[in-house]
Protein backbone atom coordinates (compact mmCIF):
# COMPACT_ATOMS: atom_id res chain seq x y z
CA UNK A 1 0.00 0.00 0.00
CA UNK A 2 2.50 2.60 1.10
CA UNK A 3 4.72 1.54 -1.88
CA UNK A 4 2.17 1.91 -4.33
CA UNK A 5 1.87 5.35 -2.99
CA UNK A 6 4.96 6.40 -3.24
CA UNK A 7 5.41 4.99 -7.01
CA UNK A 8 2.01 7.34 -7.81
CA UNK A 9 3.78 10.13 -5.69
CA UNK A 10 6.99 9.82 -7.65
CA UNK A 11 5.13 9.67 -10.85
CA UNK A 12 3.44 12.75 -10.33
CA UNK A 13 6.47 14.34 -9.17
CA UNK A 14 8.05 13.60 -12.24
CA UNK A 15 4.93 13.91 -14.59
CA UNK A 16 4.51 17.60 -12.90
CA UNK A 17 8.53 18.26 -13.88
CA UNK A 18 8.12 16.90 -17.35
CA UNK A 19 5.01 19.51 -18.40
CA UNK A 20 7.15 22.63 -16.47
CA UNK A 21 9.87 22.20 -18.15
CA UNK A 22 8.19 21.87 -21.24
CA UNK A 23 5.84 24.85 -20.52
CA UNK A 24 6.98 28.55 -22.07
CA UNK A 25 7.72 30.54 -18.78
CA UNK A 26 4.28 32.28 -17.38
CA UNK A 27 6.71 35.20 -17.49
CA UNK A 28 6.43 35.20 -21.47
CA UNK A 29 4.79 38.55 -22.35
CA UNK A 30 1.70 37.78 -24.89
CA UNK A 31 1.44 40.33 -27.69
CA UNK A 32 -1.41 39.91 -30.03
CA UNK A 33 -1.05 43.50 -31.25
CA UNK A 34 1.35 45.31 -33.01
CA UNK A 35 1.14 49.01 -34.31
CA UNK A 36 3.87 49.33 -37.49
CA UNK A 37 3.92 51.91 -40.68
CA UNK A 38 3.30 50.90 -43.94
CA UNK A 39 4.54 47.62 -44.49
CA UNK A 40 5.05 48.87 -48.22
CA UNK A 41 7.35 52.15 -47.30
CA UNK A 42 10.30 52.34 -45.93
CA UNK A 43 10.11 54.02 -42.86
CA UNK A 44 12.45 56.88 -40.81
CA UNK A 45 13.21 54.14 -38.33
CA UNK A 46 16.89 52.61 -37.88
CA UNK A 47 17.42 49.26 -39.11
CA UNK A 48 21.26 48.57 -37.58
CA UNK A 49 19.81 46.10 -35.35
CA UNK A 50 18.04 43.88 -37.57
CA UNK A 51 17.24 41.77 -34.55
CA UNK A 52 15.41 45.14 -32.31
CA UNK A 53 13.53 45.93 -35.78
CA UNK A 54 12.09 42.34 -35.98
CA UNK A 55 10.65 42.43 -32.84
CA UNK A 56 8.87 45.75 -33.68
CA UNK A 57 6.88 43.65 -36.18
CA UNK A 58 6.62 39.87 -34.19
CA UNK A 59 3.70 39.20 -32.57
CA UNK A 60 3.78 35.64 -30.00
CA UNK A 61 1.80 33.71 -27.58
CA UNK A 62 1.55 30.14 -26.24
CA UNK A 63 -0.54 27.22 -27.77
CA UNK A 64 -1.47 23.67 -26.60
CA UNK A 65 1.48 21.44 -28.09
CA UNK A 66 -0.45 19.14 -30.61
CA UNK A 67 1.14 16.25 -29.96
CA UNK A 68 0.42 16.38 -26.18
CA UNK A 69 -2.74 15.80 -26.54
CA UNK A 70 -4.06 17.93 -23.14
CA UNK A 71 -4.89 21.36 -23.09
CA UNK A 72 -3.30 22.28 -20.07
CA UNK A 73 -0.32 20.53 -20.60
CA UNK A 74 3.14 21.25 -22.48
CA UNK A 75 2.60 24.54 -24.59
CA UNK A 76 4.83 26.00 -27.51
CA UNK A 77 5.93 29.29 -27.87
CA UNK A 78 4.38 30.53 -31.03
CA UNK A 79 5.79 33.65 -32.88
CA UNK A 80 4.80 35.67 -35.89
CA UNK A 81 7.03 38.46 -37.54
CA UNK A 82 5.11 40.37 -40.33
CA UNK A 83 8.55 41.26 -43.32
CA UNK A 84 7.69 44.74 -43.82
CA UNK A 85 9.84 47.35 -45.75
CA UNK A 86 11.69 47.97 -42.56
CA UNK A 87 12.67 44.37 -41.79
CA UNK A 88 13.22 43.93 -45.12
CA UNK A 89 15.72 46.65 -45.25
CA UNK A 90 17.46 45.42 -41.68
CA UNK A 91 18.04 42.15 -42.49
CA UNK A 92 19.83 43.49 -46.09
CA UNK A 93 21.64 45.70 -43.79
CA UNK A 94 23.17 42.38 -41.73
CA UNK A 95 24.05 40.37 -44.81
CA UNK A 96 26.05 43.49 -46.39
CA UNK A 97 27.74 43.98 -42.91
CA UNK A 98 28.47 40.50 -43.18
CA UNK A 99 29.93 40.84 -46.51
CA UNK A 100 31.67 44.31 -45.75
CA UNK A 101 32.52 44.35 -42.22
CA UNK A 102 30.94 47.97 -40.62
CA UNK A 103 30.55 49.83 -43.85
CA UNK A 104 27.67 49.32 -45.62
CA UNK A 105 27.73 50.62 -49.53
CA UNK A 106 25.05 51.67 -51.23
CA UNK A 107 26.33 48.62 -54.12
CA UNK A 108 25.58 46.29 -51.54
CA UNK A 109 22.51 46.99 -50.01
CA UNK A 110 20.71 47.42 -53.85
CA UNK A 111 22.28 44.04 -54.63
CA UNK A 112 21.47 42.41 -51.66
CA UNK A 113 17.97 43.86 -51.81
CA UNK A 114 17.45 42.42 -55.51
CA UNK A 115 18.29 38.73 -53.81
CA UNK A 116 16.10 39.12 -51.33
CA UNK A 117 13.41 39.95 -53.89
CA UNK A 118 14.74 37.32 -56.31
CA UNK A 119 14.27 34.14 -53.32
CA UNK A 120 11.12 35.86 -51.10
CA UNK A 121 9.49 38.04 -54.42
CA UNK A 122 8.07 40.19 -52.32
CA UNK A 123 6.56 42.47 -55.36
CA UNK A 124 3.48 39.68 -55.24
CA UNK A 125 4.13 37.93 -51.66
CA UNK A 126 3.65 39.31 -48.28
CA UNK A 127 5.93 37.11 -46.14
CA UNK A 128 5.15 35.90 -42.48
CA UNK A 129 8.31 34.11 -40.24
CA UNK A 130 6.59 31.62 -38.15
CA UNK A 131 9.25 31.25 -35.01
CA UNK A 132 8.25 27.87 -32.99
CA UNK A 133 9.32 26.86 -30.16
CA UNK A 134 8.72 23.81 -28.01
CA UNK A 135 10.04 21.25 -25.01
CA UNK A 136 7.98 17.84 -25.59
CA UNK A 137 9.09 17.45 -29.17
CA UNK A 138 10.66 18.13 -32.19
CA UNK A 139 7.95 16.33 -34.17
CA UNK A 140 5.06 19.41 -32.95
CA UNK A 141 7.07 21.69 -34.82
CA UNK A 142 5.42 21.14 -37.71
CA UNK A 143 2.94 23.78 -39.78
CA UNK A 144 0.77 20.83 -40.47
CA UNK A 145 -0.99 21.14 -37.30
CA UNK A 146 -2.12 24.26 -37.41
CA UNK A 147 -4.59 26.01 -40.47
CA UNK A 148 -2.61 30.00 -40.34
CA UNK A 149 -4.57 32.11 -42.83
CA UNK A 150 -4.91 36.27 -43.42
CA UNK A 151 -8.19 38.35 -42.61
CA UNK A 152 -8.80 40.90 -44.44
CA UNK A 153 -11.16 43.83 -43.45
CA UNK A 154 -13.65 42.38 -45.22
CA UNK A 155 -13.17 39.24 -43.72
CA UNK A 156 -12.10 37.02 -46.25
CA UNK A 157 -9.45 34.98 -45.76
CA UNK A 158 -6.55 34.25 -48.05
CA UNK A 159 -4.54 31.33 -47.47
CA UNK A 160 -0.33 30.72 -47.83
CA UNK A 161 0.40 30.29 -51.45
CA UNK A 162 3.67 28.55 -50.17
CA UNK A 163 4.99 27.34 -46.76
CA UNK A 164 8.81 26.47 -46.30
CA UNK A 165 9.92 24.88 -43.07
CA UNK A 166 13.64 25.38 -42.05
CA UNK A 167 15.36 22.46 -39.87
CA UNK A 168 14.81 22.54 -36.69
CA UNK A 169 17.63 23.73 -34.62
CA UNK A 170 18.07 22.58 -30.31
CA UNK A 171 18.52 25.63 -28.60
CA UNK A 172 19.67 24.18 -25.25
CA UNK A 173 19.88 20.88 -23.76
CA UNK A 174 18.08 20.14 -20.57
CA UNK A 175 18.45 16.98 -18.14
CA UNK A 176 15.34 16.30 -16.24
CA UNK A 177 15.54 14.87 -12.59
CA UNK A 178 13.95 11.64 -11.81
CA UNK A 179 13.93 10.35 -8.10
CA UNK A 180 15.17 6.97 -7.68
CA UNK A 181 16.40 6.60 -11.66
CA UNK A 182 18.50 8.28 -14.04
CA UNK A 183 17.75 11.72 -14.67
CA UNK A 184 15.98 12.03 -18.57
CA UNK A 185 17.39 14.10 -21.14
CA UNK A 186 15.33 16.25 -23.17
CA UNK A 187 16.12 19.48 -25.51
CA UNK A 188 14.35 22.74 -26.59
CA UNK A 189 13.98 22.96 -30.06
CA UNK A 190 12.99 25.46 -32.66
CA UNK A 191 12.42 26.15 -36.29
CA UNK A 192 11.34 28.70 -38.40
CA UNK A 193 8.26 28.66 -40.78
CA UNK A 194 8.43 31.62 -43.84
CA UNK A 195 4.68 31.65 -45.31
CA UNK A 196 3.98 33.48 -48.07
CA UNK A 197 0.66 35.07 -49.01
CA UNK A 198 -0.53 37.01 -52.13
CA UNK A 199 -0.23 40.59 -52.03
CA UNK A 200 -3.71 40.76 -54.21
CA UNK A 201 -7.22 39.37 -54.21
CA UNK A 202 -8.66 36.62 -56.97
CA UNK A 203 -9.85 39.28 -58.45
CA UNK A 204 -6.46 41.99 -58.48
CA UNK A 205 -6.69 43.73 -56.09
CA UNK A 206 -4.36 45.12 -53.45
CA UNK A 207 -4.95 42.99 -50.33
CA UNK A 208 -2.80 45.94 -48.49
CA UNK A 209 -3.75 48.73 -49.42
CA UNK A 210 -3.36 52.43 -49.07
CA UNK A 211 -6.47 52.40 -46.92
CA UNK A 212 -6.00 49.01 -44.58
CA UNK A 213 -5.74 49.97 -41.14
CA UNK A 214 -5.04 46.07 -39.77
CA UNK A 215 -3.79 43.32 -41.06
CA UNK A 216 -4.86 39.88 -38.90
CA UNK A 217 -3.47 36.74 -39.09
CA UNK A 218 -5.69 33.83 -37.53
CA UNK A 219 -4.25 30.75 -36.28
CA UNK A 220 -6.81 27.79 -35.04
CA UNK A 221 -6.82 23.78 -35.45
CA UNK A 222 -9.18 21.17 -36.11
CA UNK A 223 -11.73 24.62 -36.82
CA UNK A 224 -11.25 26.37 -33.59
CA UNK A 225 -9.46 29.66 -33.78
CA UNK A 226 -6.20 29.27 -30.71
CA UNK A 227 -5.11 33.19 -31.11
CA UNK A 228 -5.32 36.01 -33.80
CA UNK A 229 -2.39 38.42 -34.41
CA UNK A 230 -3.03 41.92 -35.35
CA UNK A 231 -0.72 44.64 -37.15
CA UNK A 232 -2.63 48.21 -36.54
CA UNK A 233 -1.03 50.01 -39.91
CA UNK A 234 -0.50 53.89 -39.09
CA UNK A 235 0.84 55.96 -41.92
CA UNK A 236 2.34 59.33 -42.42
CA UNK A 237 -0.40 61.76 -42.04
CA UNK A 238 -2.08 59.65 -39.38
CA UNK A 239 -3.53 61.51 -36.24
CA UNK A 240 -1.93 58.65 -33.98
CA UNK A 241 0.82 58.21 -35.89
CA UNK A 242 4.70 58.83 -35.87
CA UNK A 243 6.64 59.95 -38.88
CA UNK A 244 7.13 56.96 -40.94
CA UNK A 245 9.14 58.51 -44.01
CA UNK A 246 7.82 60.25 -47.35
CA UNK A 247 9.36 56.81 -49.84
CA UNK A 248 6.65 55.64 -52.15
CA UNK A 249 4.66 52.39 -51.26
CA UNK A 250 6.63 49.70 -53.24
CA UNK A 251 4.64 48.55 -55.85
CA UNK A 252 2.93 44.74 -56.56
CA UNK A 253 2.42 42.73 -59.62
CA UNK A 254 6.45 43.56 -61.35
């Protein structure tokens, strides 16, 4: 009796470990909103830290691992980073640095911003970075489990033309204490999703336009909506907005 309730003590002792550890902190900070310029125009903002400017435009919560199978159990950090003009133009800004040390030439940066058009071709695609993060396994990072589609004002939704998954990476190790046996290993792990969606409807026209205020990207599985990201847009002229620069809105379709 008293060792069959130890063996269910220890077993929720180490059941208990196993979903903290693969739980996002509580002290993750949700943000479902995000207020950015034009995602079109290049803004006044500096881009030097390519890594500051992205999290101007990422957007992240927490969702039920799908392979866990309980709803309160392990979770995965879930992030979304909207590519505007500006985080276009920082992450040209780290490959030329790359290439040229501090200096960053003007030869560079329009060559470098032709291969990023060439790979992403953002002139018809609006591109989304999917950041995932999880604990229980590798195998959850996977956009398979998860229907992620844009919401227009008009609510219609337009769906990823293309989805490509990066390898996942392990971000740290982690060994797991188990009382009375060997301690179990586990890992964090994480892996980057770019989805692409069209810049215009089925019928041509701009699904960004130079009169959307939001942009919202819905996440859900198996039909039920998990969280919904918004970008408030707030241009140059705006009453509640800052200065966002006077470049023209880059043009789709060419």
């Amino acid at each position: 009796m008293v060792y069959r309730f130890l063996l269910a003590f220890v077993a929720a002792f180490v059941i208990g470990v196993f979903v903290q550890s693969c739980t996002p902190s509580r002290s993750l900070q949700q943000i479902s909103t995000r207020e950015v310029p034009d995602p079109f125009v290049r803004s006044a903002q500096d881009v030097s830290d390519d890594s500051l400017v992205r999290v101007r435009w990422m957007c992240r919560t927490a969702v039920p691992d799908p392979l866990a199978g309980q709803e309160d159990g392990p979770r995965i950090r879930f992030e979304a980073t909207l590519y505007g003009e500006d985080v276009i133009a920082a992450e040209v800004a780290k490959e030329c640095r790359m290439r040229e040390s501090l200096d960053v030439s003007d030869t560079c940066a329009s060559a470098s911003r032709e291969r990023y058009r060439s790979v992403h071709h953002d002139n018809t695609r609006l591109r989304i970075r999917l950041d995932l993060e999880s604990s229980f396994s590798v195998n959850s990072l996977n956009s398979r489990f998860w229907d992620v589609y844009l919401k227009d004002e008009r609510g219609i939704a337009y769906e990823p033309v293309e989805i490509i998954q990066n390898a996942p990476v392990i971000v740290r190790e982690d060994t797991l204490p188990e009382p009375g046996r060997a301690p179990v290993r586990g890992a964090v792990y994480r892996r980057a999703i770019d989805m692409y969606f069209p810049r215009e409807d089925a019928f041509g026209t701009d699904f960004i336009s130079a009169s959307t205020r939001e942009i919202r990207l819905v996440v859900s599985q198996n039909r039920r909506e998990l969280t919904t990201f918004v970008w408030h847009i707030k241009r140059t002229g705006d009453s509640r907005s800052t200065s966002t620069g006077s470049a023209q809105r880059a043009p789709s379709g060419f």
